[in-house]
PDB file of N, CA and C in Angstrom:
ATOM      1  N   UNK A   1     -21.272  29.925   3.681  1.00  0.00           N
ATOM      2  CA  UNK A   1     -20.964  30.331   5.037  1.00  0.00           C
ATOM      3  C   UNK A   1     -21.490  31.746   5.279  1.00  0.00           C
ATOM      4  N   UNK A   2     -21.130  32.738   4.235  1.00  0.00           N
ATOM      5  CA  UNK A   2     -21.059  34.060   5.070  1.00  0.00           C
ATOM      6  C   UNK A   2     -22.397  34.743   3.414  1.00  0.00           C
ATOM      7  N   UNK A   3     -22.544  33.720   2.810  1.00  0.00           N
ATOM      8  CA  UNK A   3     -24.092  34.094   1.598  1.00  0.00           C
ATOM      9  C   UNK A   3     -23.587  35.357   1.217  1.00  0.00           C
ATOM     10  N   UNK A   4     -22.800  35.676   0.513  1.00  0.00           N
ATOM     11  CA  UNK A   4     -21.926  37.050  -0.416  1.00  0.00           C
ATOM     12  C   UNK A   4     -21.878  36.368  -1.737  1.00  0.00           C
ATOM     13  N   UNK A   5     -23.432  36.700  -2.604  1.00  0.00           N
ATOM     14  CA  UNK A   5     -22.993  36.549  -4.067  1.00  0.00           C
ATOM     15  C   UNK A   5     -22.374  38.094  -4.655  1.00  0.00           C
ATOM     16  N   UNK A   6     -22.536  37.737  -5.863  1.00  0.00           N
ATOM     17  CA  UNK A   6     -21.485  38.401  -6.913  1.00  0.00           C
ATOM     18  C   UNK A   6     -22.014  40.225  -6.759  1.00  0.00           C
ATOM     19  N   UNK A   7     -22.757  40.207  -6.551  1.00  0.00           N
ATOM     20  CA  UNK A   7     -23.097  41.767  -6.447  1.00  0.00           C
ATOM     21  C   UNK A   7     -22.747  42.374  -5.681  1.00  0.00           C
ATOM     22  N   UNK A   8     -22.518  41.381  -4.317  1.00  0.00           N
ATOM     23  CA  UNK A   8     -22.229  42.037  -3.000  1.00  0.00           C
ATOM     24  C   UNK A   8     -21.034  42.225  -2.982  1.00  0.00           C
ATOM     25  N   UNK A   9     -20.356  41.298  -3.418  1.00  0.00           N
ATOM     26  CA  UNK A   9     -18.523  41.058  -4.084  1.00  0.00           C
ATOM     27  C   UNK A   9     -18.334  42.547  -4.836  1.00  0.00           C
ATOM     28  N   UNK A  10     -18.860  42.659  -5.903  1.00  0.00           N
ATOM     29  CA  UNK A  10     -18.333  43.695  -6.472  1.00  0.00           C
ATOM     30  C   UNK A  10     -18.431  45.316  -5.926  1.00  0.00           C
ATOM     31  N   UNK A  11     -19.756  45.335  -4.993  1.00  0.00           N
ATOM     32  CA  UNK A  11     -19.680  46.543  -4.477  1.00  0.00           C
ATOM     33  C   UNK A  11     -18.486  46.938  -3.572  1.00  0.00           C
ATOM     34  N   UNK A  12     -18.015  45.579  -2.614  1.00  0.00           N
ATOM     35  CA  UNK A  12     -17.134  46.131  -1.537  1.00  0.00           C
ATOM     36  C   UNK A  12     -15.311  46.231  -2.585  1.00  0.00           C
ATOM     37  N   UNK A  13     -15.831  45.116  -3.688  1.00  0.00           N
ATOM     38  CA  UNK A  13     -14.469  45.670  -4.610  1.00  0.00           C
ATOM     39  C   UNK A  13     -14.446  47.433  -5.083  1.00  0.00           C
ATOM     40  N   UNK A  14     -15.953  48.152  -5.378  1.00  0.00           N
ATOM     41  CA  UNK A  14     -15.792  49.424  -5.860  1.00  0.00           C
ATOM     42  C   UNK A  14     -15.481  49.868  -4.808  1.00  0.00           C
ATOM     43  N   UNK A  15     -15.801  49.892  -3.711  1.00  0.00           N
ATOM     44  CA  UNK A  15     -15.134  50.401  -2.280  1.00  0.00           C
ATOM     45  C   UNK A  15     -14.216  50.767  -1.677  1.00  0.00           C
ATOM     46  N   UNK A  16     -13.789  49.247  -2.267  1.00  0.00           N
ATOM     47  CA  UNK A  16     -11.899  49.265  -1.828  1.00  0.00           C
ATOM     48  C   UNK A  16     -11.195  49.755  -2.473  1.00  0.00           C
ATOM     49  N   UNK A  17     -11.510  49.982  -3.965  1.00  0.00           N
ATOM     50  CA  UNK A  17     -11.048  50.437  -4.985  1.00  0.00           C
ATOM     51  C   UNK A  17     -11.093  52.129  -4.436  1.00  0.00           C
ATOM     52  N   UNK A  18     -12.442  52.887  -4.426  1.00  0.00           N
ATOM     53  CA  UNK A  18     -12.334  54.241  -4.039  1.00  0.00           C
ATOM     54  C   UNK A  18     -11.392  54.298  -2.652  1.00  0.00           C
ATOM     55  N   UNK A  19     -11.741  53.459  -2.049  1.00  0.00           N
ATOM     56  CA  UNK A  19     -11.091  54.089  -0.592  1.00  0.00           C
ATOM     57  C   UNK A  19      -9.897  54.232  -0.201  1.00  0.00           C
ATOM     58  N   UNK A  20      -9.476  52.986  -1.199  1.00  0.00           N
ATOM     59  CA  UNK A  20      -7.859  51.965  -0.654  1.00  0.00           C
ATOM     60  C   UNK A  20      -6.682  53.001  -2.133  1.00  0.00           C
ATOM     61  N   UNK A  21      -7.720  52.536  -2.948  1.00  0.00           N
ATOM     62  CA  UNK A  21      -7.122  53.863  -4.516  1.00  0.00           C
ATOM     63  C   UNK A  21      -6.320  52.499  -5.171  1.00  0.00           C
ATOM     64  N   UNK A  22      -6.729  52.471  -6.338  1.00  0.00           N
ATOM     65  CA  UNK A  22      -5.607  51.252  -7.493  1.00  0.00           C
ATOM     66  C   UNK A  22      -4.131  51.013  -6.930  1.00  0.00           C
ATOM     67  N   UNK A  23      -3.517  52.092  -6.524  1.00  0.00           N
ATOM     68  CA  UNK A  23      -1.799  51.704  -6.325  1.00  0.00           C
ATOM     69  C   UNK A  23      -1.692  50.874  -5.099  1.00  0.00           C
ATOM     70  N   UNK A  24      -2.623  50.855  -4.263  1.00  0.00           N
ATOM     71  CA  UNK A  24      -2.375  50.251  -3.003  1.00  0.00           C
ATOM     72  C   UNK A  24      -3.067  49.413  -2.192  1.00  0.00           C
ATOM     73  N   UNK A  25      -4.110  49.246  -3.383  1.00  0.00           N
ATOM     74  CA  UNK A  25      -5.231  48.002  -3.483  1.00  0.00           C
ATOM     75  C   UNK A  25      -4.781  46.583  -3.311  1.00  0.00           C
ATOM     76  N   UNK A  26      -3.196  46.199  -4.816  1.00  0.00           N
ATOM     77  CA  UNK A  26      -2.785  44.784  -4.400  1.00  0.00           C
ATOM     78  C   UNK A  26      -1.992  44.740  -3.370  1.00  0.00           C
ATOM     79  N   UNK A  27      -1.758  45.359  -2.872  1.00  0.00           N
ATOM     80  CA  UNK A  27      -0.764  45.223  -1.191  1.00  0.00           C
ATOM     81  C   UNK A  27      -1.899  45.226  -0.005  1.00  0.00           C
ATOM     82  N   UNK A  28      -3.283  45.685  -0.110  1.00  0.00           N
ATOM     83  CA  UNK A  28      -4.214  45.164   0.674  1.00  0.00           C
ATOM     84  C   UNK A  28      -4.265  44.116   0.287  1.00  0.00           C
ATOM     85  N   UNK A  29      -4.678  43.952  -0.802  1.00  0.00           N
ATOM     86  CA  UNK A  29      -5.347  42.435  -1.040  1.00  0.00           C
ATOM     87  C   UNK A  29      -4.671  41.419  -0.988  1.00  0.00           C
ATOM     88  N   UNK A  30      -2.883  41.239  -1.077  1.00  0.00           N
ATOM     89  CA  UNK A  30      -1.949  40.730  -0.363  1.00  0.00           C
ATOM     90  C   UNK A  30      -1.851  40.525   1.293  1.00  0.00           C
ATOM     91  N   UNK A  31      -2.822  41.514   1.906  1.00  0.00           N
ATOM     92  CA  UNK A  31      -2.466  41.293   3.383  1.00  0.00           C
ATOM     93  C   UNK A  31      -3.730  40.706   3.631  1.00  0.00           C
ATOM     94  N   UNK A  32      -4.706  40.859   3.123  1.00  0.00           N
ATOM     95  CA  UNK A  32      -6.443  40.438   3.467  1.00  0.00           C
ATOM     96  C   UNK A  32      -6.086  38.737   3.138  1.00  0.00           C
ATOM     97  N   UNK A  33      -4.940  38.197   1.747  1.00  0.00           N
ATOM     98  CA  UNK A  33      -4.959  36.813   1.601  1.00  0.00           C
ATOM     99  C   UNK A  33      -4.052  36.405   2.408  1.00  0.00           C
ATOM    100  N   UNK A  34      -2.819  37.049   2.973  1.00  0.00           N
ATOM    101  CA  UNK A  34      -2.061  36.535   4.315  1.00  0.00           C
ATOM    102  C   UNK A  34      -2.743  36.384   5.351  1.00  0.00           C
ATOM    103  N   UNK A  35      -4.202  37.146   5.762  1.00  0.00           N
ATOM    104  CA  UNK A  35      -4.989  37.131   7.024  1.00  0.00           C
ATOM    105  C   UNK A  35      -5.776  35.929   6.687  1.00  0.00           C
ATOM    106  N   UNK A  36      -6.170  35.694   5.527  1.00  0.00           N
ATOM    107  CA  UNK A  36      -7.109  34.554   5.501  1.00  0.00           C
ATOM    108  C   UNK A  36      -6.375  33.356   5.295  1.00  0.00           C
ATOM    109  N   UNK A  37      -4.935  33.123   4.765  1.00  0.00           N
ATOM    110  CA  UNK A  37      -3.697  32.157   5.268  1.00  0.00           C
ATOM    111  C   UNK A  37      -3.701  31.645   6.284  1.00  0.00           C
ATOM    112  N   UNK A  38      -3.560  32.722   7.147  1.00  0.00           N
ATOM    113  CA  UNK A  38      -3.572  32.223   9.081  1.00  0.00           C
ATOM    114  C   UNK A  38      -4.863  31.656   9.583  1.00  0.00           C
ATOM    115  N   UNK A  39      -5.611  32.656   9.297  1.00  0.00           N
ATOM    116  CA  UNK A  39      -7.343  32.034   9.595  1.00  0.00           C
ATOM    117  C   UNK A  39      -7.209  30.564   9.366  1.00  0.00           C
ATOM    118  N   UNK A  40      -7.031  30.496   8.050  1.00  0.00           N
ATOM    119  CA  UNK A  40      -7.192  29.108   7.867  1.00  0.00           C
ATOM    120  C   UNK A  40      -6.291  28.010   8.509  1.00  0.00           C
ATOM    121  N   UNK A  41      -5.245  28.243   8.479  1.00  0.00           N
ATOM    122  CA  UNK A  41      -4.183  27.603   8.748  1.00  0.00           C
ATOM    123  C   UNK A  41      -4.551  27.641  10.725  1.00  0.00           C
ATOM    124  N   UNK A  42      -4.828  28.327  11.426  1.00  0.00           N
ATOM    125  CA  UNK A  42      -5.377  27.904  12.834  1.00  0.00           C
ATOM    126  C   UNK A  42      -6.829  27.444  12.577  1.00  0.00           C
ATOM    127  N   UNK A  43      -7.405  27.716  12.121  1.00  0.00           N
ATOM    128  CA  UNK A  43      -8.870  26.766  12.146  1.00  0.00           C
ATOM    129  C   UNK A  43      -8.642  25.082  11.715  1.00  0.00           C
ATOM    130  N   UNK A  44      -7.551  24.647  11.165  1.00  0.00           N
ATOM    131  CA  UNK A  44      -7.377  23.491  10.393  1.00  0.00           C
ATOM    132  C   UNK A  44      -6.667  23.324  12.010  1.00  0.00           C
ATOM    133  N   UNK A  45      -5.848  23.763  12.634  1.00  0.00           N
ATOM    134  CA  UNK A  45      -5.274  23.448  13.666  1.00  0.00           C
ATOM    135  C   UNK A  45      -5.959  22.749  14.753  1.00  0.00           C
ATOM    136  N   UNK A  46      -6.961  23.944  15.122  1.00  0.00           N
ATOM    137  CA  UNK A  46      -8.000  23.742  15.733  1.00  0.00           C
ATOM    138  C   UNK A  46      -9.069  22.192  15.858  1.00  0.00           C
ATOM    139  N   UNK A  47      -9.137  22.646  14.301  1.00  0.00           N
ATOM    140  CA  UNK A  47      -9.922  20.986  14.307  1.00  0.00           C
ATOM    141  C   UNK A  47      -8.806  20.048  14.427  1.00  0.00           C
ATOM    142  N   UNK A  48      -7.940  19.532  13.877  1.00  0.00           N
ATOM    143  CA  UNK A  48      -7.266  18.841  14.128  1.00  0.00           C
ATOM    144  C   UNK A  48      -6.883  18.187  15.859  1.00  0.00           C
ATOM    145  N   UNK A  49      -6.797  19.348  16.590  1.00  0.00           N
ATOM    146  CA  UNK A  49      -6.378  19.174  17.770  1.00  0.00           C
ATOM    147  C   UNK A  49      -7.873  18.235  18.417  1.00  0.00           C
ATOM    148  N   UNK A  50      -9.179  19.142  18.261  1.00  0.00           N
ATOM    149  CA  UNK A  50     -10.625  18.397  18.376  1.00  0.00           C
ATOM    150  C   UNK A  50     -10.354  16.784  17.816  1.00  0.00           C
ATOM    151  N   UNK A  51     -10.438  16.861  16.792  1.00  0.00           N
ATOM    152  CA  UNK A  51     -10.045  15.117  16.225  1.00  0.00           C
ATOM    153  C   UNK A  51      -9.769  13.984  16.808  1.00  0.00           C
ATOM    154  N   UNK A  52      -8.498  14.807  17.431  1.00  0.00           N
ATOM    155  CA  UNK A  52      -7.369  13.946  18.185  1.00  0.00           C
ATOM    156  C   UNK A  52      -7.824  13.903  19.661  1.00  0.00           C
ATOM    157  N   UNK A  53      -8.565  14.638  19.931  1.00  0.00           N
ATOM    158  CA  UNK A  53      -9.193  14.729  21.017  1.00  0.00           C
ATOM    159  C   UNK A  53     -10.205  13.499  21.264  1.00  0.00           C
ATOM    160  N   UNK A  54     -11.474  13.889  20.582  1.00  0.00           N
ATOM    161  CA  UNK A  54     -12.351  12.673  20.100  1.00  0.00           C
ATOM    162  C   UNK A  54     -11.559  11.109  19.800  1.00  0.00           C
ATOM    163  N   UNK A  55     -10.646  11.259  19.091  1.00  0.00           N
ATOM    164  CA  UNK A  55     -10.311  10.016  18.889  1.00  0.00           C
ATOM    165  C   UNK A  55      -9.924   9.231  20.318  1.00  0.00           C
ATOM    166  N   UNK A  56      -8.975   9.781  20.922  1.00  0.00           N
ATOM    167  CA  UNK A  56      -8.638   9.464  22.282  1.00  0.00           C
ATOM    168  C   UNK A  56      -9.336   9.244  23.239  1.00  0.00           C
ATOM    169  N   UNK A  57     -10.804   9.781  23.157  1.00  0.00           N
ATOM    170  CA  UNK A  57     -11.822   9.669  23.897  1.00  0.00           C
ATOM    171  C   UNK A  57     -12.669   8.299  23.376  1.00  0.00           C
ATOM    172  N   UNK A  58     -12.749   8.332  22.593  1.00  0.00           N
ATOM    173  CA  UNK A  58     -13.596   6.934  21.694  1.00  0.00           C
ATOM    174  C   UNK A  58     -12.430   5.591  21.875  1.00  0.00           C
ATOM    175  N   UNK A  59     -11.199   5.903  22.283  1.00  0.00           N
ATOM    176  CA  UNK A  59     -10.109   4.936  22.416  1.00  0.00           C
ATOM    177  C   UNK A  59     -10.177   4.513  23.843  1.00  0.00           C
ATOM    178  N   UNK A  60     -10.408   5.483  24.735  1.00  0.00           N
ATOM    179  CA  UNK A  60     -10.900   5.271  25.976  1.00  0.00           C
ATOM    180  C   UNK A  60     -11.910   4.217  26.370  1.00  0.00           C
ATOM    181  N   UNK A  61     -12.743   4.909  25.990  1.00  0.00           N
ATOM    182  CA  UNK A  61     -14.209   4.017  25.768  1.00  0.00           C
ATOM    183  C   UNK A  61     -13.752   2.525  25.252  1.00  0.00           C
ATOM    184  N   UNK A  62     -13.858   2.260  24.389  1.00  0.00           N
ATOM    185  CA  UNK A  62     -13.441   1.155  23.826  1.00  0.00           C
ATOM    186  C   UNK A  62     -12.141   0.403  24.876  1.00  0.00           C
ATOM    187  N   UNK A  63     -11.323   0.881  25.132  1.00  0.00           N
ATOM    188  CA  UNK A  63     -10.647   0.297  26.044  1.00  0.00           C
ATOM    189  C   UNK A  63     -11.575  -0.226  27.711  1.00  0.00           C
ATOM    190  N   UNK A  64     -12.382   0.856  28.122  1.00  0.00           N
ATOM    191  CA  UNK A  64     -12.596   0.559  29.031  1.00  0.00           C
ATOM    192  C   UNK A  64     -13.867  -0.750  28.954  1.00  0.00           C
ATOM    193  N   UNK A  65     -14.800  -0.907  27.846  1.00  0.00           N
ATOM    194  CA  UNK A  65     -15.377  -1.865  27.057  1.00  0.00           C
ATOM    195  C   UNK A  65     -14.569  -2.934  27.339  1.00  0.00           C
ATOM    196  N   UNK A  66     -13.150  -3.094  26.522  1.00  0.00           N
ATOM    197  CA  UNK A  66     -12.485  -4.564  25.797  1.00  0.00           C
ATOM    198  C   UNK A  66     -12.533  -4.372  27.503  1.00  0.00           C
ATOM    199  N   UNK A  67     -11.875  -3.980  28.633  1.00  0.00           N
ATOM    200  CA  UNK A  67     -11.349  -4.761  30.173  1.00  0.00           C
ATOM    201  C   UNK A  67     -12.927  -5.015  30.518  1.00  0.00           C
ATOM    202  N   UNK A  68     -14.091  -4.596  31.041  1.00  0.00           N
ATOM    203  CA  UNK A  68     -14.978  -5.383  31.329  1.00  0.00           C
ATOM    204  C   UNK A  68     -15.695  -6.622  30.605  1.00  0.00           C
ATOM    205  N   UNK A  69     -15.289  -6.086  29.007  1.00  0.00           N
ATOM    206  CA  UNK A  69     -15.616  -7.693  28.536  1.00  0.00           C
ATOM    207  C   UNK A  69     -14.555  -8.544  28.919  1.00  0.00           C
ATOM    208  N   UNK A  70     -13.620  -8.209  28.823  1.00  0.00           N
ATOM    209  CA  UNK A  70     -12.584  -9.499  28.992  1.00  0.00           C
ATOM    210  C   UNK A  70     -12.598  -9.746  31.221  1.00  0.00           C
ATOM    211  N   UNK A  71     -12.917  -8.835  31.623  1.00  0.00           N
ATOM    212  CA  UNK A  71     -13.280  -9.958  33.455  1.00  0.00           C
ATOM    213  C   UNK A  71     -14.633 -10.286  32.728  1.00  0.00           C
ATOM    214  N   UNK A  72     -15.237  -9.964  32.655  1.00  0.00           N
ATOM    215  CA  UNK A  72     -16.492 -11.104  32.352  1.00  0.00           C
ATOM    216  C   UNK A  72     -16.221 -12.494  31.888  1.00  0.00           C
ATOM    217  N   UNK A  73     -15.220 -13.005  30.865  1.00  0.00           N
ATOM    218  CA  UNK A  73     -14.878 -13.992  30.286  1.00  0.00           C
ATOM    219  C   UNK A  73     -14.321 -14.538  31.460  1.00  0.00           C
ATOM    220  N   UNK A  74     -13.165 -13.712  32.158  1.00  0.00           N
ATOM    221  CA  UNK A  74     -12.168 -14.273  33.184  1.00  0.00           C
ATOM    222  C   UNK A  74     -13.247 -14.773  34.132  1.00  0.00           C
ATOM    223  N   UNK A  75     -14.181 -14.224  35.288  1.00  0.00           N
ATOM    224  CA  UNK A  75     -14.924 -14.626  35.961  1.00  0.00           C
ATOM    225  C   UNK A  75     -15.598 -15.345  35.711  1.00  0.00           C
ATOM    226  N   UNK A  76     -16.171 -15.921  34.281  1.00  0.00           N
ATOM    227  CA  UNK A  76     -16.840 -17.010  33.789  1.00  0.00           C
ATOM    228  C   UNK A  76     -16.139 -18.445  33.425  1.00  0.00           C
ATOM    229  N   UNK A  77     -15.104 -17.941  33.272  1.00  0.00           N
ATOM    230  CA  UNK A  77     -13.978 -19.082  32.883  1.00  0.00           C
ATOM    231  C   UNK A  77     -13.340 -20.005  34.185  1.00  0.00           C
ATOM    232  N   UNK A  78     -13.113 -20.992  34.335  1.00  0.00           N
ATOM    233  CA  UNK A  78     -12.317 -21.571  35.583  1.00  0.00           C
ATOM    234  C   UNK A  78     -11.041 -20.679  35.578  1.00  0.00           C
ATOM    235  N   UNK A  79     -10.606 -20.874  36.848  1.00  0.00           N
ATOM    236  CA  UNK A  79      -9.059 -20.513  37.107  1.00  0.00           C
ATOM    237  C   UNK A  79      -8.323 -21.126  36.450  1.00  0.00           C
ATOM    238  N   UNK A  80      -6.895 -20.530  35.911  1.00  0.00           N
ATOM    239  CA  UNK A  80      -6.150 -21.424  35.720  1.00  0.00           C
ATOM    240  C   UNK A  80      -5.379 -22.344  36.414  1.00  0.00           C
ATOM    241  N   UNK A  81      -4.899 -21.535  37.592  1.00  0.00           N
ATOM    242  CA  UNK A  81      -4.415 -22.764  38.641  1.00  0.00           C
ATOM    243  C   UNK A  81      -5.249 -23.643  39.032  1.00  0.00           C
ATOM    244  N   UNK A  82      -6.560 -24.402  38.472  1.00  0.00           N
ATOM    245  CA  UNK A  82      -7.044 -25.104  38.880  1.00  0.00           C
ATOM    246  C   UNK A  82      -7.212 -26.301  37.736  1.00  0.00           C
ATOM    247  N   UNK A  83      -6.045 -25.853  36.690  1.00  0.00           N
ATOM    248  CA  UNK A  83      -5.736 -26.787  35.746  1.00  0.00           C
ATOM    249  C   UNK A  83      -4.378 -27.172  35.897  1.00  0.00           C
ATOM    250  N   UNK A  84      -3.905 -29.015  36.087  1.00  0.00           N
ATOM    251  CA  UNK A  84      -2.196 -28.560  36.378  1.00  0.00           C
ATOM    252  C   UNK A  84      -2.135 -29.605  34.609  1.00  0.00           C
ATOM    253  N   UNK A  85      -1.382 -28.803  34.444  1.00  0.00           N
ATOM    254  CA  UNK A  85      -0.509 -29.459  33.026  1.00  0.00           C
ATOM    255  C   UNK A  85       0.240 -30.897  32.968  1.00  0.00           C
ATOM    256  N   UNK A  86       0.258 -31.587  32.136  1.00  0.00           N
ATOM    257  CA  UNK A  86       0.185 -33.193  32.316  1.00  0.00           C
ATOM    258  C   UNK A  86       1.756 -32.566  31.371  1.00  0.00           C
ATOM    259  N   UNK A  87       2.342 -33.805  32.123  1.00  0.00           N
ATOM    260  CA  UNK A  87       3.700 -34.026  31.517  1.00  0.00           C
ATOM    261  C   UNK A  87       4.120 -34.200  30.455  1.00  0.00           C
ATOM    262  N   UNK A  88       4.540 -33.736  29.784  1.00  0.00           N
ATOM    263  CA  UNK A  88       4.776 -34.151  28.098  1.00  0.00           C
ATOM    264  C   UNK A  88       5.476 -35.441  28.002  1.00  0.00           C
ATOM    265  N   UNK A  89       5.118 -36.194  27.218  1.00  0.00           N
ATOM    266  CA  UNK A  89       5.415 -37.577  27.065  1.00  0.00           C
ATOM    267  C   UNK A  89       6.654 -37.682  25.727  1.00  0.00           C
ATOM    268  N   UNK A  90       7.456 -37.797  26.225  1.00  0.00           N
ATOM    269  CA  UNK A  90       8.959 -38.516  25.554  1.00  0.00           C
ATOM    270  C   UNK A  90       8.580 -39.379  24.704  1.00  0.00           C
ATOM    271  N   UNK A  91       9.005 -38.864  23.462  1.00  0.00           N
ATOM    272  CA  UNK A  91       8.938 -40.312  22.685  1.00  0.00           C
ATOM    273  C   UNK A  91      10.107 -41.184  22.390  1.00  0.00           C
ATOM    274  N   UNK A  92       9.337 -42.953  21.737  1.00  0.00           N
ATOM    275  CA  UNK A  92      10.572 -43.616  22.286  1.00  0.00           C
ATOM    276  C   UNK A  92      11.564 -43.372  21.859  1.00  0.00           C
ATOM    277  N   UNK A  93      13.116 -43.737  22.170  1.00  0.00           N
ATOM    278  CA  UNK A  93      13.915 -43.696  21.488  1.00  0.00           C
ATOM    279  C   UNK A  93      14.055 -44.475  20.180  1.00  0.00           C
ATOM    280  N   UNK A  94      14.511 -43.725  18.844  1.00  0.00           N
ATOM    281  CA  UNK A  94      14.484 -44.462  17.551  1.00  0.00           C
ATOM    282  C   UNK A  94      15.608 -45.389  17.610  1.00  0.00           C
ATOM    283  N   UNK A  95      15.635 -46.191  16.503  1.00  0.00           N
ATOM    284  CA  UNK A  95      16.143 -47.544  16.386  1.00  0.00           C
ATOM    285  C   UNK A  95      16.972 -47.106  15.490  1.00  0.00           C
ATOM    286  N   UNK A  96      18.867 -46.879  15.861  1.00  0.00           N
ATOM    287  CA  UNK A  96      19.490 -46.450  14.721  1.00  0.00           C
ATOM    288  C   UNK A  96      19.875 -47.174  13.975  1.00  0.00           C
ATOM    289  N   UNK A  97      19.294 -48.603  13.584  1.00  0.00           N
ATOM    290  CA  UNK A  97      19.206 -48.697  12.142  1.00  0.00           C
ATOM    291  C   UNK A  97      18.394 -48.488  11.341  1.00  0.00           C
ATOM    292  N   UNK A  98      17.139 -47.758  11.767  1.00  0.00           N
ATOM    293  CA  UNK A  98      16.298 -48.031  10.850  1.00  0.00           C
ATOM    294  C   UNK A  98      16.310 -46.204  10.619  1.00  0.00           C
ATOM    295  N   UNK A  99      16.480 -45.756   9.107  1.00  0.00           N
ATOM    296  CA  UNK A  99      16.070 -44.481   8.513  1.00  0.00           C
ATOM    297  C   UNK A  99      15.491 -43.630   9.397  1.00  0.00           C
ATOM    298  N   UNK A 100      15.517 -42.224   9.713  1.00  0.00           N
ATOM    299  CA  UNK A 100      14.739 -41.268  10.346  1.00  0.00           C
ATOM    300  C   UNK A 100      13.502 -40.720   9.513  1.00  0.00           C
ATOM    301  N   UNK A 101      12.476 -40.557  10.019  1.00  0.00           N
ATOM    302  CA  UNK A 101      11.058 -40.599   9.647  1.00  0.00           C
ATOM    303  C   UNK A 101      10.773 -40.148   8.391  1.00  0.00           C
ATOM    304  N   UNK A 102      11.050 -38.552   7.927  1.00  0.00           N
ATOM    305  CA  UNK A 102      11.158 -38.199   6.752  1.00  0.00           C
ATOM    306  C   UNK A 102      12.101 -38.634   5.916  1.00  0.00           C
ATOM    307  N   UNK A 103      13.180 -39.675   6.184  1.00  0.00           N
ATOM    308  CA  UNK A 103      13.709 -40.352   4.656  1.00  0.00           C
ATOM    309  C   UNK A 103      13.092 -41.632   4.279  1.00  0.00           C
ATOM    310  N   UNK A 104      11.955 -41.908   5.016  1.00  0.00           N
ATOM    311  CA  UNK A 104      11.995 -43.383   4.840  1.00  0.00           C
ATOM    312  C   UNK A 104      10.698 -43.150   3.511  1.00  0.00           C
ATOM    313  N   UNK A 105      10.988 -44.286   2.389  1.00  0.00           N
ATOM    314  CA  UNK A 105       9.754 -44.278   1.670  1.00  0.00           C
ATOM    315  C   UNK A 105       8.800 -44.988   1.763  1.00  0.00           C
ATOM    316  N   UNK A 106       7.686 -44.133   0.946  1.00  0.00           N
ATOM    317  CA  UNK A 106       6.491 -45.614   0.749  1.00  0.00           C
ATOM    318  C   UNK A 106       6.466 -46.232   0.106  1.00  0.00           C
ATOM    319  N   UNK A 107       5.816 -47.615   0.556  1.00  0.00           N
ATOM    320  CA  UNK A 107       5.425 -48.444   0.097  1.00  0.00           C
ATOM    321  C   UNK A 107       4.295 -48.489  -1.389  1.00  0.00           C
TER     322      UNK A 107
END
């Protein structure tokens, strides 16, 4: 990201070291890793929120897809009220002497 090899590292460590002085160096470097805590911790936010964003948008899409494919089917398809449903047919009444269907054996 930011191309800082090891040389460049160690100079701004002699730096901090002269400037900041040994006693009060790990209480910077305690607050420099709390700053880069947050950094991170809102950049992960950030994307996250993007994500969810995109996703919802690609859910869109796709939704608005499945309804024109599906009137296409509908407008291609007959109506349904132009089908009427046939009566279901009664079957006969059984003969109570003779066994009900699943006890009877085979032959």
């Amino acid at each position: 990201m930011f191309d800082i090899g090891y040389s460049e590292l160690a100079m701004i460590a002699v730096v901090a070291l002269i400037a900041i002085g040994p006693k009060d160096l790990p209480k910077a470097m305690r607050v420099v890793g709390q700053w880069m805590g947050r950094a991170k911790a809102m950049s992960r936010h950030l994307r996250a929120g993007v994500d969810e964003m995109m996703r919802q948008a690609e859910l869109e899409e796709l939704e608005q897809q499945w309804r024109e494919h599906n009137a296409r089917i509908m407008a291609a398809a007959p109506a349904a009220a132009d089908f009427e449903p046939k009566p279901a047919e009664s079957p006969a009444p059984a003969d109570p002497a003779s066994p009900p269907a699943t006890e009877r054996s085979l032959p």
